[in-house]
N, C-alpha and C. Protein backbone atom coordinates (compact mmCIF):
# COMPACT_ATOMS: atom_id res chain seq x y z
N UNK A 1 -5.62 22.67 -8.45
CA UNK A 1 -4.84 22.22 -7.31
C UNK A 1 -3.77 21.24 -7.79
N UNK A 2 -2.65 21.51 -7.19
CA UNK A 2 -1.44 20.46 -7.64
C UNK A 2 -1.67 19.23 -6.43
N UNK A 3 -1.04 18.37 -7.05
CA UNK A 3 -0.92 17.41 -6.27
C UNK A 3 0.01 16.92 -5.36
N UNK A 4 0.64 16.33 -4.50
CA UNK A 4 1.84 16.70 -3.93
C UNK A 4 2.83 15.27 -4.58
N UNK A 5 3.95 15.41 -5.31
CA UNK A 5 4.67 14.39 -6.35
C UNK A 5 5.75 13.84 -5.69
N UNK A 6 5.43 12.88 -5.47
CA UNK A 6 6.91 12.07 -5.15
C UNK A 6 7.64 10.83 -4.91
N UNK A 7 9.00 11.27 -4.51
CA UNK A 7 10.00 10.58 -5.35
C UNK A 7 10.22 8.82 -5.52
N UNK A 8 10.80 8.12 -5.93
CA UNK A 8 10.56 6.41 -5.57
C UNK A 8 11.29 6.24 -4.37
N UNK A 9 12.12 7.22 -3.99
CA UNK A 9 12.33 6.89 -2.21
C UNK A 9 11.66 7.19 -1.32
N UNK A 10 10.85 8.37 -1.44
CA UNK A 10 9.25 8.97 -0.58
C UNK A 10 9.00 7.95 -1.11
N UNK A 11 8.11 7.49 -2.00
CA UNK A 11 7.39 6.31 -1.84
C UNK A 11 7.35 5.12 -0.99
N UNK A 12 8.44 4.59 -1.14
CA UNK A 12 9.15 3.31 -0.79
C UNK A 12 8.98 4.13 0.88
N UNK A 13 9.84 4.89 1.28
CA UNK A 13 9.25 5.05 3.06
C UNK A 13 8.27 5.21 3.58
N UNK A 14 6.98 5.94 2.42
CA UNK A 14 5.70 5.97 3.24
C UNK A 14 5.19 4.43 2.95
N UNK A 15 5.45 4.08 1.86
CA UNK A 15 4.71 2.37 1.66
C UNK A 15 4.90 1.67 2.84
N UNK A 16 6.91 1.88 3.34
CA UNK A 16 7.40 0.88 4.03
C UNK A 16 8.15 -0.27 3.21
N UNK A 17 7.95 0.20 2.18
CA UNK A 17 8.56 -1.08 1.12
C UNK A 17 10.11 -0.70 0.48
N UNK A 18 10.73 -1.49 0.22
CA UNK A 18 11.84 -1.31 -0.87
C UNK A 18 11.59 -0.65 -2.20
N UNK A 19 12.82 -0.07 -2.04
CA UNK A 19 13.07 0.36 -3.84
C UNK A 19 12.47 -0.87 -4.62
N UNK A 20 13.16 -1.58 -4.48
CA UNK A 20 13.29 -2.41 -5.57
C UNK A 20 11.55 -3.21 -5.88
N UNK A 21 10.71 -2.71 -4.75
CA UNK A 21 9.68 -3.14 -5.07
C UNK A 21 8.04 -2.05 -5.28
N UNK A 22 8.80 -0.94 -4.88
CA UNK A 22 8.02 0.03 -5.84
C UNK A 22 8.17 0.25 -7.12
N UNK A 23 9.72 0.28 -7.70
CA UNK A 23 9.77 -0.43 -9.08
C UNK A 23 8.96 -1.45 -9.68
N UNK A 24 9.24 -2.42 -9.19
CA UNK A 24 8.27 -3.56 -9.16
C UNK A 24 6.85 -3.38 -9.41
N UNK A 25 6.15 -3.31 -8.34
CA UNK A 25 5.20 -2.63 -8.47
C UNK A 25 4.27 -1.62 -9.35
N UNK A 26 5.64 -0.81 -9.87
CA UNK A 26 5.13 0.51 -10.76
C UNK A 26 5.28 -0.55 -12.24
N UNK A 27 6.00 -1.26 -12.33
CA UNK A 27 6.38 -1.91 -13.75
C UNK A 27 4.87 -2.89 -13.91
N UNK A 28 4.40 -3.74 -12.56
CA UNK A 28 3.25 -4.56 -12.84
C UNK A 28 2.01 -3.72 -12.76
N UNK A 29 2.49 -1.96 -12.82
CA UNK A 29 1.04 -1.19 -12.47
C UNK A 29 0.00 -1.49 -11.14
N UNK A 30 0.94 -1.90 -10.64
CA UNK A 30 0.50 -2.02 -9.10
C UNK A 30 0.22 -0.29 -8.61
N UNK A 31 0.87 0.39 -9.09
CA UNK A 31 1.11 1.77 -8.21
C UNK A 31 0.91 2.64 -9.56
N UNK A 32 0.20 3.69 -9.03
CA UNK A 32 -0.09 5.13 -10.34
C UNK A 32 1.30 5.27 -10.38
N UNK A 33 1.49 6.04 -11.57
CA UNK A 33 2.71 6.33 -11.52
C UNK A 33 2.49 7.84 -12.46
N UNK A 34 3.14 9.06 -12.62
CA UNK A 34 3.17 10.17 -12.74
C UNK A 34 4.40 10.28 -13.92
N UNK A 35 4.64 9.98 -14.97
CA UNK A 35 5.89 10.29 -16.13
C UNK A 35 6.32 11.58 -16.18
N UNK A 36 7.62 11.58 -15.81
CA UNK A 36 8.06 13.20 -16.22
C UNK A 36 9.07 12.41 -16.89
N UNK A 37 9.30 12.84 -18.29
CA UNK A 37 10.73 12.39 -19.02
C UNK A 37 10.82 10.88 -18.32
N UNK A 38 11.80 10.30 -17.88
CA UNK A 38 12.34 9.15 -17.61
C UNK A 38 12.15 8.87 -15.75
N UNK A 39 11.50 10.25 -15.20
CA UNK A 39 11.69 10.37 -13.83
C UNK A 39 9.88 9.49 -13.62
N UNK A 40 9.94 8.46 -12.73
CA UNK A 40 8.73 8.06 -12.40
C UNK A 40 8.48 9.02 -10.93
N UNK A 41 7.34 9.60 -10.75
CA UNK A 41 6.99 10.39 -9.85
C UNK A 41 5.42 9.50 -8.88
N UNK A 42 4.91 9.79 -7.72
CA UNK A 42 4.06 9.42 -7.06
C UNK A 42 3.28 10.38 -6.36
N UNK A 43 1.89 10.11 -6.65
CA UNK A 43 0.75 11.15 -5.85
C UNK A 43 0.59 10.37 -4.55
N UNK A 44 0.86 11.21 -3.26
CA UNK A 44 0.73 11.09 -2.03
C UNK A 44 -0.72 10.59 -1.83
N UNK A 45 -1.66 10.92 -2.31
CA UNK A 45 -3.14 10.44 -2.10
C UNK A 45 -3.05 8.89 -2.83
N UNK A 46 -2.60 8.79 -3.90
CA UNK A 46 -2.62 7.02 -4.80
C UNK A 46 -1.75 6.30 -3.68
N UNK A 47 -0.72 6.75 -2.94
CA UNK A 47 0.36 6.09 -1.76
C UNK A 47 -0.62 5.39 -1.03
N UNK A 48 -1.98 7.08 -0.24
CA UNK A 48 -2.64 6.51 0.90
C UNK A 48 -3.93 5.98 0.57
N UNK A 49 -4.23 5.84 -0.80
CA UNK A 49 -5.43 5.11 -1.14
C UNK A 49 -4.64 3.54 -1.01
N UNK A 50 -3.73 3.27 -1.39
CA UNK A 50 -3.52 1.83 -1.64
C UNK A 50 -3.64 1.09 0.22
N UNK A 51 -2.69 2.10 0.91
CA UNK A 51 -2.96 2.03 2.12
C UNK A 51 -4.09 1.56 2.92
N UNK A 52 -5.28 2.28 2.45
CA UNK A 52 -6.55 1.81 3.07
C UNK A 52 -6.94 1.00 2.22
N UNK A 53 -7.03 0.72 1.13
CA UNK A 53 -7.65 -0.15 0.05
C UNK A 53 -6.66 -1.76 0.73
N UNK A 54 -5.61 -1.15 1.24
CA UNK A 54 -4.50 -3.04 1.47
C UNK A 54 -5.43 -3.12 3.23
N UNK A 55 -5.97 -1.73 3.99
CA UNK A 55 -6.23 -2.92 5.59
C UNK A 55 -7.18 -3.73 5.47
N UNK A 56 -6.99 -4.51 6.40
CA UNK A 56 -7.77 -5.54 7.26
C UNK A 56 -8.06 -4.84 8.40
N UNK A 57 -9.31 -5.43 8.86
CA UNK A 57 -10.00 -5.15 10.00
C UNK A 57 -9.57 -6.09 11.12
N UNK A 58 -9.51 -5.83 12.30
CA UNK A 58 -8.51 -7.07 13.36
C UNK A 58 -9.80 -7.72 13.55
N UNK A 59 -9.78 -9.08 14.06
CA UNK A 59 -10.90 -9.86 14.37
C UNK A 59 -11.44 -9.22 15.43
N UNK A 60 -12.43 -9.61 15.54
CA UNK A 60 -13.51 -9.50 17.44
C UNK A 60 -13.54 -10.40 17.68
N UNK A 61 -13.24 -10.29 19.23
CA UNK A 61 -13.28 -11.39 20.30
C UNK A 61 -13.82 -12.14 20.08
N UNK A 62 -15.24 -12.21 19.51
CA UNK A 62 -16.25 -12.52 19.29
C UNK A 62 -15.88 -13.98 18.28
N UNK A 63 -15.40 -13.23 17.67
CA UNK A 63 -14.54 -14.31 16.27
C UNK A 63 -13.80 -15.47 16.80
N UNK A 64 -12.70 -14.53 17.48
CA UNK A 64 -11.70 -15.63 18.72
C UNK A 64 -11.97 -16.55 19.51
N UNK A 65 -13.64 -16.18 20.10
CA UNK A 65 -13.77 -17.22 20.73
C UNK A 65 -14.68 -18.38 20.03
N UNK A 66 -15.80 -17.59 19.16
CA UNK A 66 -15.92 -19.14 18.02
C UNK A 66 -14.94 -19.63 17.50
N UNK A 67 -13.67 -19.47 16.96
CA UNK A 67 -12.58 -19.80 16.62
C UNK A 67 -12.39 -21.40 17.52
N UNK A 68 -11.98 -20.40 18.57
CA UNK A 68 -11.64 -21.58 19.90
C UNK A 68 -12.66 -22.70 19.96
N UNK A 69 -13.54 -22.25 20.09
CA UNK A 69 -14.92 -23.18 20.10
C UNK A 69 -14.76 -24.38 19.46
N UNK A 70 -14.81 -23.92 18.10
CA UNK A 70 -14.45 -24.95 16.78
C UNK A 70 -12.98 -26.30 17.27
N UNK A 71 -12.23 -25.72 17.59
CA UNK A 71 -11.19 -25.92 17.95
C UNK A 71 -11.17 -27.29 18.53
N UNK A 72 -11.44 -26.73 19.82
CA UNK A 72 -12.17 -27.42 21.14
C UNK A 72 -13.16 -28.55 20.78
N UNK A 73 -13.67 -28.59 19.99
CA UNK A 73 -14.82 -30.16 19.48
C UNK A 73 -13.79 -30.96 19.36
């Protein structure tokens, strides 16, 4: 199975990020990166692994209102 490859501007729009920092990124090995000759390429799955590997979970109410609680003393 191939993988689906692409480009540092696909990247940068599914990230949401700048050029200049998927470069970035690919230079600190932040991001897989795929070598063809001089062309840096990106696997759509390494894009949406980083994706779930970067969320956060939103707090529960639950949280919010011990939060407040604390607060409130």
């Amino acid at each position: 199975m191939v993988d689906e490859l692409l480009s540092v501007e696909e990247a940068a729009k599914i990230l949401g990020i700048s050029l200049h920092t998927v470069r970035a990124w690919t230079f600190q090995r932040r991001l897989p990166v795929v070598k063809l000759g001089r062309r840096c390429l990106y696997r759509r799955q390494d894009l949406e692994a980083l994706i779930e590997k970067s969320l956060r979970p939103a707090r529960s109410e639950d949280e919010d209102d011990d939060k407040r609680r604390l607060r409130e003393r």
